[in-house]
N, C-alpha and C. Protein backbone atom coordinates (compact mmCIF):
# COMPACT_ATOMS: atom_id res chain seq x y z
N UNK A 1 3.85 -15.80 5.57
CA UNK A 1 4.51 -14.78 4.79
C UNK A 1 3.46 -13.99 4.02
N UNK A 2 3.98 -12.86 3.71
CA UNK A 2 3.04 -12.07 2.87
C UNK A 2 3.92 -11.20 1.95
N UNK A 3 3.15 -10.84 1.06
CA UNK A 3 3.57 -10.04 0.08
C UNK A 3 2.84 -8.68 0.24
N UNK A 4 3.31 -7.55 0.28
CA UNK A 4 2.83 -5.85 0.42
C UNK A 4 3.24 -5.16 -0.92
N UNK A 5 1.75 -5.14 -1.40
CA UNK A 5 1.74 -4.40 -2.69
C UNK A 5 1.60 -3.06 -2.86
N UNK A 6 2.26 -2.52 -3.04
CA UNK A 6 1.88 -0.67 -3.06
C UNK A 6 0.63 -0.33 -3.79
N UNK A 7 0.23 0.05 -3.01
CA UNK A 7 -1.66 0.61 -3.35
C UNK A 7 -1.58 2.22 -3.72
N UNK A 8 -2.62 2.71 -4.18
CA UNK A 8 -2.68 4.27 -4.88
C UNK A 8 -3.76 4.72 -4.01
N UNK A 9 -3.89 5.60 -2.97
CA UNK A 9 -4.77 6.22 -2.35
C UNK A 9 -5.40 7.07 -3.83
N UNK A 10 -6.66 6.58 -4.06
CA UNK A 10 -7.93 7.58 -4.75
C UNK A 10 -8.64 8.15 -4.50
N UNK A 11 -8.89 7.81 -2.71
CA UNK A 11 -10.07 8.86 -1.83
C UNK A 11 -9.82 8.77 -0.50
N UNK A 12 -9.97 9.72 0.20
CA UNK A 12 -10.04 9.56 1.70
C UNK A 12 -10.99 10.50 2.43
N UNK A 13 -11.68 9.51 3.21
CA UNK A 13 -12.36 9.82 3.67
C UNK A 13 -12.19 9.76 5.51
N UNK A 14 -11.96 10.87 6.30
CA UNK A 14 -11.19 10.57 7.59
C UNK A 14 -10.23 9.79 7.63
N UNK A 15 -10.41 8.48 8.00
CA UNK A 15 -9.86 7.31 8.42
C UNK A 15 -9.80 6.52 7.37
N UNK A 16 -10.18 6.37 6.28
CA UNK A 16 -10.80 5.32 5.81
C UNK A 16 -10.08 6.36 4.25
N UNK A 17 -9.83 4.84 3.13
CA UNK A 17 -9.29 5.32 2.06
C UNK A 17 -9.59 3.94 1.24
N UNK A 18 -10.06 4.60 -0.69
CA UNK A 18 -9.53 3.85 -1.33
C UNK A 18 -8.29 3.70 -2.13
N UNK A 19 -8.05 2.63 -2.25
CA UNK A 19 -6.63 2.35 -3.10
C UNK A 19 -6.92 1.72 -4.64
N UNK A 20 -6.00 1.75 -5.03
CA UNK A 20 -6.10 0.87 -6.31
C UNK A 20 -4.91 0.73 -6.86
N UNK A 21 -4.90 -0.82 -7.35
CA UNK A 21 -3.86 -1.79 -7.31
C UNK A 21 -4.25 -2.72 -8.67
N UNK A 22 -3.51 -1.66 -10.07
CA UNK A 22 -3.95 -2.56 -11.48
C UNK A 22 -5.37 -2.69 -11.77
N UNK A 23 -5.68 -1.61 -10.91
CA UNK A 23 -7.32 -1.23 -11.57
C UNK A 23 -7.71 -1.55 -10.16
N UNK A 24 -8.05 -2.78 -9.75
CA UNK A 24 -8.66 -2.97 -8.31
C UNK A 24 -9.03 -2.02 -7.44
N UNK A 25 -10.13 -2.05 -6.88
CA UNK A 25 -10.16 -1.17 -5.38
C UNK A 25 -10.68 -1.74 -4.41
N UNK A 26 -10.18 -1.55 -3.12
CA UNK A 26 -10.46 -1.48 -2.15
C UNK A 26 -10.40 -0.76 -1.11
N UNK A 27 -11.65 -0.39 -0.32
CA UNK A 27 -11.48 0.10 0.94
C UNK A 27 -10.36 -0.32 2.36
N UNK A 28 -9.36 0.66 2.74
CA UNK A 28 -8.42 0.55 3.75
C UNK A 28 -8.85 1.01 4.77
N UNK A 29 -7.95 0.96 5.94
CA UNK A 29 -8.63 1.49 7.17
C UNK A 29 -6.78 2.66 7.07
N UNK A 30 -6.91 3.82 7.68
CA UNK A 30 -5.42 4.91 7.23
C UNK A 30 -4.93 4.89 8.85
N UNK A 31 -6.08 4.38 9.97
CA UNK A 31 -5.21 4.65 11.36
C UNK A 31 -4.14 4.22 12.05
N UNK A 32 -3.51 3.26 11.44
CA UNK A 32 -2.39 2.87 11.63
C UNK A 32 -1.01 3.82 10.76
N UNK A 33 -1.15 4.66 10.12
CA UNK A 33 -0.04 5.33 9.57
C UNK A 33 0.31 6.11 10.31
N UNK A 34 1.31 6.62 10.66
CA UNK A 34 2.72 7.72 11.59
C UNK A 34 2.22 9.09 10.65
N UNK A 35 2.30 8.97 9.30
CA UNK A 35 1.99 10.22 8.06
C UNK A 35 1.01 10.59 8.08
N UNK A 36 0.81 11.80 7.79
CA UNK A 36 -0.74 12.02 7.61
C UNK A 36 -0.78 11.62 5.46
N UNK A 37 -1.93 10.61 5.15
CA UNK A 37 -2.26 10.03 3.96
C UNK A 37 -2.79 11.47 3.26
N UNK A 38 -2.50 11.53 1.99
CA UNK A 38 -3.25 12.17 0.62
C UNK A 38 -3.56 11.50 -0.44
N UNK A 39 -4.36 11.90 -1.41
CA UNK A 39 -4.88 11.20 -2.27
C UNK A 39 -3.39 11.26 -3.41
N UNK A 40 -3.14 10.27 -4.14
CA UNK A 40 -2.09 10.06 -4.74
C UNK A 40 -0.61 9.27 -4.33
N UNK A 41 -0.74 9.67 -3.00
CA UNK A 41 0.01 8.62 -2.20
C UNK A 41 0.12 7.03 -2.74
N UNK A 42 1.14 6.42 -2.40
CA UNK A 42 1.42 4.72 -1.93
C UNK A 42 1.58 4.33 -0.53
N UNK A 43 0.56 3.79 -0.40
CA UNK A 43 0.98 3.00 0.66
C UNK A 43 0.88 1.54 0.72
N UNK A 44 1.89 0.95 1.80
CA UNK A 44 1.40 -0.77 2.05
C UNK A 44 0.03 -1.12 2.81
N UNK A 45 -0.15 -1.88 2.53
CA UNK A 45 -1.67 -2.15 2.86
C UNK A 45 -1.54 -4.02 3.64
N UNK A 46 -1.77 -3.99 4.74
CA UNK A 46 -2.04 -5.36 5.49
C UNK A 46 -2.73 -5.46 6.28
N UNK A 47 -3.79 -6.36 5.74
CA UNK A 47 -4.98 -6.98 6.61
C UNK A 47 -6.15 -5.61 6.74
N UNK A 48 -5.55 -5.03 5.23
CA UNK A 48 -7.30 -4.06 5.26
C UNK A 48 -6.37 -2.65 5.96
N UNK A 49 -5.34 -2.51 6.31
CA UNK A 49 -4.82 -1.23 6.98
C UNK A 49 -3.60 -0.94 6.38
N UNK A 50 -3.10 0.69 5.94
CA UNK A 50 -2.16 0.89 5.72
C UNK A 50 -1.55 1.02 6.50
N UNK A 51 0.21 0.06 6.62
CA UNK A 51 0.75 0.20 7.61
C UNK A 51 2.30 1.37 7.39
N UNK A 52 2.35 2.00 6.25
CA UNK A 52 3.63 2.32 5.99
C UNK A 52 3.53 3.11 4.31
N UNK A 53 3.85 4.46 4.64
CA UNK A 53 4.09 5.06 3.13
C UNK A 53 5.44 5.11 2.34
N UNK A 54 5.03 4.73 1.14
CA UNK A 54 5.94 4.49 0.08
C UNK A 54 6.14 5.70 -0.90
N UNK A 55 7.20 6.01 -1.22
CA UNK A 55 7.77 6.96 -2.29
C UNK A 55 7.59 6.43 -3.32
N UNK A 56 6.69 7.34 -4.17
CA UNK A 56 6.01 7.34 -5.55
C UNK A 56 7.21 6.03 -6.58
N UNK A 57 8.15 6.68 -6.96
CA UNK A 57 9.13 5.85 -7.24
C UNK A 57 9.94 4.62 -7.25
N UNK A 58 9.85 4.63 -6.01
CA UNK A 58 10.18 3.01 -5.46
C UNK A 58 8.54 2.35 -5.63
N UNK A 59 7.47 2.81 -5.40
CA UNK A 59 6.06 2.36 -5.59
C UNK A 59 5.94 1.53 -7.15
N UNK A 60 6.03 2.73 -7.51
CA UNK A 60 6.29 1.99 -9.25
C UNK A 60 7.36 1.21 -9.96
N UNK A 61 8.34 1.31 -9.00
CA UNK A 61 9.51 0.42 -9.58
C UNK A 61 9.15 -1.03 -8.77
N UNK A 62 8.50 -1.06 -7.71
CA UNK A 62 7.90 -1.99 -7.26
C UNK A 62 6.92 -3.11 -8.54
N UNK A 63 5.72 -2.22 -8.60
CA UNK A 63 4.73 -2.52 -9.54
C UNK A 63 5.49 -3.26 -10.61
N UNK A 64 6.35 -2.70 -10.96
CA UNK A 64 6.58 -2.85 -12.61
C UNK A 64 7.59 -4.48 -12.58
N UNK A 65 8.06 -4.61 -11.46
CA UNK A 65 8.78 -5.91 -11.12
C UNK A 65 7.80 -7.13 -10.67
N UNK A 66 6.55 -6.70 -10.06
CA UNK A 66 5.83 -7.48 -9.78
C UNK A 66 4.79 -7.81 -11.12
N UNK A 67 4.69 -6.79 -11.98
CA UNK A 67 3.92 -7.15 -12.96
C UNK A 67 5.18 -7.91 -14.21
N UNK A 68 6.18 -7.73 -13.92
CA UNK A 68 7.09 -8.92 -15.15
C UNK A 68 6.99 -10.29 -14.31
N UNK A 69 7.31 -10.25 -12.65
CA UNK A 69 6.89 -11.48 -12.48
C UNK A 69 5.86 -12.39 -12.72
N UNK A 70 5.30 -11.57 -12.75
CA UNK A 70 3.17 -12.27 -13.18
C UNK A 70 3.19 -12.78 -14.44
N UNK A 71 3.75 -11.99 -15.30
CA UNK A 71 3.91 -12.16 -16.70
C UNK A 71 4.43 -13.31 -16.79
N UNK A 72 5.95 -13.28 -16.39
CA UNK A 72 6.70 -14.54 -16.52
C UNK A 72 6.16 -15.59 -16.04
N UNK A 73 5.27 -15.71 -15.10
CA UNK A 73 4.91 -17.32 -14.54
C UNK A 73 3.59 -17.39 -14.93
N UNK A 74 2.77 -16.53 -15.99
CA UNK A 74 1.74 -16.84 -16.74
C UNK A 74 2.44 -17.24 -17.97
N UNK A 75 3.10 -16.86 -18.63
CA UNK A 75 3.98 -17.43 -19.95
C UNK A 75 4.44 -18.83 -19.36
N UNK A 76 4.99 -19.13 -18.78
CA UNK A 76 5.47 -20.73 -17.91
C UNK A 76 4.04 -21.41 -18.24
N UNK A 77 3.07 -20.87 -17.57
CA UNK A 77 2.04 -21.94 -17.70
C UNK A 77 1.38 -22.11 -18.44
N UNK A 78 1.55 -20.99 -19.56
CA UNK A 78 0.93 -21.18 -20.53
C UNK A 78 1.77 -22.37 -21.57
N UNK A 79 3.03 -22.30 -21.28
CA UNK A 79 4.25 -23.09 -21.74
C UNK A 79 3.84 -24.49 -21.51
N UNK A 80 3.81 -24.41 -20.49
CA UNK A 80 3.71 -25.79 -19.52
C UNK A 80 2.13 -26.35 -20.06
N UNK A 81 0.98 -25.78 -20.33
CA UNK A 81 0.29 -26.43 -20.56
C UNK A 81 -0.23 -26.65 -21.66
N UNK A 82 0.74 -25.99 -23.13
CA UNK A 82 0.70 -26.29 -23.75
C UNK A 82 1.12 -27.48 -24.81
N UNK A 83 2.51 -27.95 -23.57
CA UNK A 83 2.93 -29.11 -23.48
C UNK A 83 2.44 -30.30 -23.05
N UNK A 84 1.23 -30.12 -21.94
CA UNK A 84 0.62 -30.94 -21.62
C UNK A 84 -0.23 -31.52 -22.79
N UNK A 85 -1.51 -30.64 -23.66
CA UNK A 85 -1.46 -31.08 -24.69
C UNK A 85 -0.78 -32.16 -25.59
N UNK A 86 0.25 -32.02 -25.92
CA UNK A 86 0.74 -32.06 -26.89
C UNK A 86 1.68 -33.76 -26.15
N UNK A 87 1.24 -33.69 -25.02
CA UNK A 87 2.36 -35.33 -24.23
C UNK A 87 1.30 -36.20 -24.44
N UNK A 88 -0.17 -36.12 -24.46
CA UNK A 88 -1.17 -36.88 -24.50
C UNK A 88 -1.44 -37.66 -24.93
């Protein structure tokens, strides 16, 4: 299984694009897309290639669900191991 995070095209160069994902970047490969890519775009990104463009909107309503999940299961462990502490 995998998870497809919507990435932010920041440059393109022919074929080849960066993204950024919560600051991150990485280099993609764009020849697998049907669309022709622009800078500002979302796209999914698997195994180093965008396979599929995303609407700005759903992109960020994406993000913003994946970043409360993160949140929430860093608060858990921070929970959780603050309990550990404290069973000792």
């Amino acid at each position: 299984m995998c998870l497809a995070i919507p990435s932010r095209i920041v440059r393109i160069d022919d074929l080849r694009a960066i993204v950024d994902v919560y600051g991150a970047r990485r280099e993609i490969n764009l020849m697998l897309l049907n669309d022709n890519a622009e800078i500002g775009d979302y796209v999914l990104v698997h195994a180093g290639f965008a396979i599929q463009k995303v609407e700005r909107e759903a992109a960020q309503d994406a993000l913003r669900v994946i970043s409360t999940i993160i949140e929430e299961v860093e608060r858990e462990d921070r929970s959780e191991g603050s309990s550990d502490i404290h069973s000792g």
